[in-house]
C-alpha atoms as a PDB file:
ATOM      1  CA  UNK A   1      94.483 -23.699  49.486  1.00  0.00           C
ATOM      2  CA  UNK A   2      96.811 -20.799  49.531  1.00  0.00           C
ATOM      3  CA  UNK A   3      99.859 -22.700  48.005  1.00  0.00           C
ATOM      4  CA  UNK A   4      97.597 -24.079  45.364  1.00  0.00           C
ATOM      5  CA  UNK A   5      96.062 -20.768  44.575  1.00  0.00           C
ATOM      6  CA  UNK A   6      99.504 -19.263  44.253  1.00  0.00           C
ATOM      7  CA  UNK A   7     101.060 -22.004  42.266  1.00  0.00           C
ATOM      8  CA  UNK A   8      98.107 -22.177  40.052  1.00  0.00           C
ATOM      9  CA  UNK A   9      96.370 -18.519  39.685  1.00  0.00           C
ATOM     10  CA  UNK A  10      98.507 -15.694  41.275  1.00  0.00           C
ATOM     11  CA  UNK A  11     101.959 -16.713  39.920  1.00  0.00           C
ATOM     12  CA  UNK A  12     101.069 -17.271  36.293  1.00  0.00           C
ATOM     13  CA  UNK A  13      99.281 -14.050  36.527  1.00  0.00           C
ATOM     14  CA  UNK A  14     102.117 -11.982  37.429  1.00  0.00           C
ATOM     15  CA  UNK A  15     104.204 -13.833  34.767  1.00  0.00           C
ATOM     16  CA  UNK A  16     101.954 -13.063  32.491  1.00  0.00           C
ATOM     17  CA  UNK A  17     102.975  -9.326  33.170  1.00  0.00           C
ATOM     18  CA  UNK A  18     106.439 -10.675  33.477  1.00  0.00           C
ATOM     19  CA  UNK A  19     106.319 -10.850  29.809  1.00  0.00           C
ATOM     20  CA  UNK A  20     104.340  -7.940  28.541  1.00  0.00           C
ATOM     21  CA  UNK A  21     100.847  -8.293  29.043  1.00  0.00           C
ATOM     22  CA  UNK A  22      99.682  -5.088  30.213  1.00  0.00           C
ATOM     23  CA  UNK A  23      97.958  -4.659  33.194  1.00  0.00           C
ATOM     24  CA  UNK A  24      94.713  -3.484  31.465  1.00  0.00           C
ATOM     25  CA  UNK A  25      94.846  -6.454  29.508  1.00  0.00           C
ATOM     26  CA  UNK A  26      95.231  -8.778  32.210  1.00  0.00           C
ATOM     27  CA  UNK A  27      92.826  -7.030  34.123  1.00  0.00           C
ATOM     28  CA  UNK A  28      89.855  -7.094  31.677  1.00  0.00           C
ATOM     29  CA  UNK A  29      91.268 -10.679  30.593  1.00  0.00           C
ATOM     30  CA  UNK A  30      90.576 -12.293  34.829  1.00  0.00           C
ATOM     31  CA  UNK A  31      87.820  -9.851  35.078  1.00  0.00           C
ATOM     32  CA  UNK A  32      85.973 -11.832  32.302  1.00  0.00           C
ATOM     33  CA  UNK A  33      87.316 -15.280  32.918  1.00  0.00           C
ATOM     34  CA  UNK A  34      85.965 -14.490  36.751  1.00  0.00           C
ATOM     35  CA  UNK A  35      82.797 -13.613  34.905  1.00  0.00           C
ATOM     36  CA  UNK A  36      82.542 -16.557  32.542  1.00  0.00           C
ATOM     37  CA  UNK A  37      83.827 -19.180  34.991  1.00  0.00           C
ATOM     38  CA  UNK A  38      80.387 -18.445  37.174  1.00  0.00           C
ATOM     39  CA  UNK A  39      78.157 -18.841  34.188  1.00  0.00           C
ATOM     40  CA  UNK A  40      75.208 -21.321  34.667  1.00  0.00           C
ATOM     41  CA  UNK A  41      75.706 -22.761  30.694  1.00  0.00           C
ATOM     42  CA  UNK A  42      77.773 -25.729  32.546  1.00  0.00           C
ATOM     43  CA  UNK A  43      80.226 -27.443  29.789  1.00  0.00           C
ATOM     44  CA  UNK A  44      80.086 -24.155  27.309  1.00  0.00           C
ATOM     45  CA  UNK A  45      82.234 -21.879  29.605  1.00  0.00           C
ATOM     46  CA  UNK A  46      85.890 -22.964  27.949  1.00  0.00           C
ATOM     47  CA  UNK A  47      84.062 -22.048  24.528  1.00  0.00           C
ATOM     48  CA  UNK A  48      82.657 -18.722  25.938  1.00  0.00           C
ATOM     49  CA  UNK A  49      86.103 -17.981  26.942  1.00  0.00           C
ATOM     50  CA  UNK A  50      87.571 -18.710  23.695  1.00  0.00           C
ATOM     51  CA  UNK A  51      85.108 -16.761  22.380  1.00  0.00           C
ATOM     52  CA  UNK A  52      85.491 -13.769  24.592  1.00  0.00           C
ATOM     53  CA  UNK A  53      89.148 -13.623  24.310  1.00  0.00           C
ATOM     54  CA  UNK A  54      89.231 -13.301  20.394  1.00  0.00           C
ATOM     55  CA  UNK A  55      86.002 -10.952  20.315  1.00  0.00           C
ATOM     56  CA  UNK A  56      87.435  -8.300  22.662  1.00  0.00           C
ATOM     57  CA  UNK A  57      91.027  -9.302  22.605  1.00  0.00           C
ATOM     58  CA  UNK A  58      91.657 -10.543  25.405  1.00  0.00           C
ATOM     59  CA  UNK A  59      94.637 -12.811  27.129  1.00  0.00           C
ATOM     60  CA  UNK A  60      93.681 -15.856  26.618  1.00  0.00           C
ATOM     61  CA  UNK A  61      95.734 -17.649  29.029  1.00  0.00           C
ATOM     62  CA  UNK A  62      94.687 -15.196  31.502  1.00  0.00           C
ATOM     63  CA  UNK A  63      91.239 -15.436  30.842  1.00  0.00           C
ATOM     64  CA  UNK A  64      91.505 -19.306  31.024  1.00  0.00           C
ATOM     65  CA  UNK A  65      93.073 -19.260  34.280  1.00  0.00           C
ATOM     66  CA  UNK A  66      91.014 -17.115  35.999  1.00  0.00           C
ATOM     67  CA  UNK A  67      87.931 -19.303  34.515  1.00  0.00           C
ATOM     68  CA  UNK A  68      89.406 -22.750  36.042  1.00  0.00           C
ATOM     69  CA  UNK A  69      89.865 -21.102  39.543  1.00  0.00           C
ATOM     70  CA  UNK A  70      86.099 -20.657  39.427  1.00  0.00           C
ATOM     71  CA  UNK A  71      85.379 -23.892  38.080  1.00  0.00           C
ATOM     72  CA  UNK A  72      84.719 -25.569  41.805  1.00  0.00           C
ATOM     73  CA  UNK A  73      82.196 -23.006  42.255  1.00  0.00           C
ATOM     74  CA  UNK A  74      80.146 -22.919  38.864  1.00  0.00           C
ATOM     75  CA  UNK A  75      77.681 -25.836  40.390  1.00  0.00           C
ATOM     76  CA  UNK A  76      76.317 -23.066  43.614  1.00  0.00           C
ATOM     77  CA  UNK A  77      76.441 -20.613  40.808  1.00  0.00           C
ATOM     78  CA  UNK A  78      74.409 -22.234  38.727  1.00  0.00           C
ATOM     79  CA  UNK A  79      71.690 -22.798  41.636  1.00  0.00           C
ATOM     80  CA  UNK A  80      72.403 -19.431  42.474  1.00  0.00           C
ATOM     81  CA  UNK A  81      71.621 -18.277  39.103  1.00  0.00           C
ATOM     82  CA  UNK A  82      68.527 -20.567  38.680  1.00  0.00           C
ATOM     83  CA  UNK A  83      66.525 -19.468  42.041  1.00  0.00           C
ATOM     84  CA  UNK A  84      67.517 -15.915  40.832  1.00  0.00           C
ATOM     85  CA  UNK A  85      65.816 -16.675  37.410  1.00  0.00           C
ATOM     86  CA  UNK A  86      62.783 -17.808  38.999  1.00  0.00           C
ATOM     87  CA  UNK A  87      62.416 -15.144  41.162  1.00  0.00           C
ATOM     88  CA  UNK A  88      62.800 -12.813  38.295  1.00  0.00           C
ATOM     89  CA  UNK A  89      60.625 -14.155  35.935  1.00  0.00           C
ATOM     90  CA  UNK A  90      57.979 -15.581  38.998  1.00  0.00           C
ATOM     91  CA  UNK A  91      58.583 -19.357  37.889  1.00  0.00           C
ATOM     92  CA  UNK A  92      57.982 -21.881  39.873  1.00  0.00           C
ATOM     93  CA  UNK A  93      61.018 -23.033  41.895  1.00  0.00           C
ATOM     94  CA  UNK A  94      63.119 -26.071  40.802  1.00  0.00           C
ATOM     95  CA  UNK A  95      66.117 -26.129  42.253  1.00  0.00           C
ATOM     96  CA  UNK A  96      64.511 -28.158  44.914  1.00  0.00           C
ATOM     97  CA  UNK A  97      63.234 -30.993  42.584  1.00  0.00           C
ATOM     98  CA  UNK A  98      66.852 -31.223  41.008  1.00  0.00           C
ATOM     99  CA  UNK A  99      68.714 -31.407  44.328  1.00  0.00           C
ATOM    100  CA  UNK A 100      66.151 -34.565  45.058  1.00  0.00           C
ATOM    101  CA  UNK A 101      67.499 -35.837  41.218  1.00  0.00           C
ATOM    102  CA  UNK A 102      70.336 -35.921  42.215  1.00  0.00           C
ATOM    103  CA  UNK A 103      70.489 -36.963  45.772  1.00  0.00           C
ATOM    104  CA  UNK A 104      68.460 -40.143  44.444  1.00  0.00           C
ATOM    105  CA  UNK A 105      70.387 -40.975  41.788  1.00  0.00           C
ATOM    106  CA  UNK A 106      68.062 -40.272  39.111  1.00  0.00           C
ATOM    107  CA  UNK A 107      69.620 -36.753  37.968  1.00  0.00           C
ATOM    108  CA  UNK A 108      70.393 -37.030  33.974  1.00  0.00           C
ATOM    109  CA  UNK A 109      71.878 -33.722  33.017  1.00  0.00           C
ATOM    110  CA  UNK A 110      70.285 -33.581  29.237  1.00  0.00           C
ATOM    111  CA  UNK A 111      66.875 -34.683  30.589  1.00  0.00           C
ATOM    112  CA  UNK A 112      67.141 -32.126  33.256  1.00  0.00           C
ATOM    113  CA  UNK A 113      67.754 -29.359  30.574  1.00  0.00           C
ATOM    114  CA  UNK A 114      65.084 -30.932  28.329  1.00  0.00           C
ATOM    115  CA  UNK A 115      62.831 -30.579  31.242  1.00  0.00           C
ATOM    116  CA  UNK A 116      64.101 -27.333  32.987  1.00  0.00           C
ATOM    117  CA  UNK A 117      65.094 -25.562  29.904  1.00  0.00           C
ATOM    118  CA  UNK A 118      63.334 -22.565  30.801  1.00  0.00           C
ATOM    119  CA  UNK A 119      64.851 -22.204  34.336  1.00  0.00           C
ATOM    120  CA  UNK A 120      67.950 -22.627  32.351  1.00  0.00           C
ATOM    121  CA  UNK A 121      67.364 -19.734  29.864  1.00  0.00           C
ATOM    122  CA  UNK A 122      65.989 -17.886  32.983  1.00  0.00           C
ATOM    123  CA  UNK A 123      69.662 -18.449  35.089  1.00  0.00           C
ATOM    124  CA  UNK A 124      71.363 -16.842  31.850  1.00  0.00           C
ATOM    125  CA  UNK A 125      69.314 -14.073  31.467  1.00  0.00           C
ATOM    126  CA  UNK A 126      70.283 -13.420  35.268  1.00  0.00           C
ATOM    127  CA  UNK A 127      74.195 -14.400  35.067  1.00  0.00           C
ATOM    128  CA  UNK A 128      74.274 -11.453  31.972  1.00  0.00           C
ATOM    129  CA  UNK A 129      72.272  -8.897  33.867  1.00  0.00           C
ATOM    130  CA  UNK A 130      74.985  -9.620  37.087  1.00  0.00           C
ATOM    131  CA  UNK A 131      78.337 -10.644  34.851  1.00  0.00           C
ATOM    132  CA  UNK A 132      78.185  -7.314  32.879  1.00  0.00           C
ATOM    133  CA  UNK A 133      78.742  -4.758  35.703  1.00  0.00           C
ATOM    134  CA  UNK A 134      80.437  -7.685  37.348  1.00  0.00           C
ATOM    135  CA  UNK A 135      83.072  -7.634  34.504  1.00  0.00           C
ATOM    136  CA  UNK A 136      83.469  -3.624  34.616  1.00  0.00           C
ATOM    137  CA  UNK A 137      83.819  -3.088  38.501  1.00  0.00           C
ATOM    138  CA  UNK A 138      86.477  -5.967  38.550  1.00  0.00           C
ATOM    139  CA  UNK A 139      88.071  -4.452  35.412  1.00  0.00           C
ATOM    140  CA  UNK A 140      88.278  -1.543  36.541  1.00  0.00           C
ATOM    141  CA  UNK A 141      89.937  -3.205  40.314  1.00  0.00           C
ATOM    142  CA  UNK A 142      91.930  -5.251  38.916  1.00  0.00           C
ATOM    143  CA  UNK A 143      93.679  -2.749  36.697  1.00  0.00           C
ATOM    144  CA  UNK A 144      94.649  -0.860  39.278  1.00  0.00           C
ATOM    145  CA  UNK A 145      95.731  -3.843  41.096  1.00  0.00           C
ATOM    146  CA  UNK A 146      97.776  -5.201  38.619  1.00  0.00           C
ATOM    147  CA  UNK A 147      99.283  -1.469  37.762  1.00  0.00           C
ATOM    148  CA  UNK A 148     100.745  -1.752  41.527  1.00  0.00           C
ATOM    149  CA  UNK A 149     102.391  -5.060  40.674  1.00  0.00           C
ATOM    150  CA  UNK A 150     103.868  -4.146  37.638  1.00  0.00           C
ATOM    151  CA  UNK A 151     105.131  -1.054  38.881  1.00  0.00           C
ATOM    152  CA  UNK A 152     106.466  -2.487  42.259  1.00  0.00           C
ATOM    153  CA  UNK A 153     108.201  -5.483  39.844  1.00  0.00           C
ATOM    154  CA  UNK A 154     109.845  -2.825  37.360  1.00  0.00           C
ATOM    155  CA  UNK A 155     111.008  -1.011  41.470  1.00  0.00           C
ATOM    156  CA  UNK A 156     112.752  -4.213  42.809  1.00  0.00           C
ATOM    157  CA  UNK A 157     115.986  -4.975  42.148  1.00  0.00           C
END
């Protein structure tokens, strides 16, 4: 895990400051990818990073990377994000009956969100109200983080 996540996430990362990217860029650019990759819209995320990326000009590749890291862990998000819907809104709970879906072999994702829509818009409404200060506080990290690097590059012979 810690080759792959330095072959594929840290290293492209610091090259990306390797050749210019500011730190604050880069920062706000994971920070948001980070954000985006745990969002419960499963299949939309690549889109909202697109999206993200030319609305508040981010990096894209950046952004992208630090999205696909995530990408193992966007199915517990999303459950994550659904019981935390229905607890918000006091909906009945249906993460249970989906689990049983798909442990049986009946799960159909687009009659699941035909029939769970709500739970679905619920999970959003949750992921924004967590993904907001999310983004900031990791923005805010990471620039600092990322300052360090550049710095200790621009240091080292």
């Amino acid at each position: 895990m810690n080759k792959w996540l330095k072959k594929k996430v840290i290293d492209p990362l610091v090259n990306l400051l390797k050749q210019g990217t500011t730190p604050s860029k880069l920062a706000w650019s994971v920070a948001a990818g980070l954000a985006i990759g745990t969002s419960p819209l499963v299949g939309t995320s690549t889109l909202v990073c697109i999206a993200a990326g030319f609305l508040f000009r981010l990096n894209h590749p950046a952004i992208q990377i630090a999205h696909l890291a995530l990408s193992p862990l966007q199915v517990p998000f999303l459950f994550f994000f659904i019981y935390a819907g229905e607890k918000l809104f006091d909906q009945p709970h249906v993460v249970p009956i989906i689990i049983q879906e798909i442990k049986s072999g009946s799960f159909s994702p687009f009659t699941t969100l035909e029939t769970y829509w709500t739970s679905f818009w619920h999970a959003g409404v949750v992921w924004v109200l967590v993904a907001i200060p999310l983004v900031i506080i990791l923005g805010l990290i990471l620039s600092f983080l990322f300052q360090r690097i550049k710095h200790s590059m621009e240091t080292t012979p």
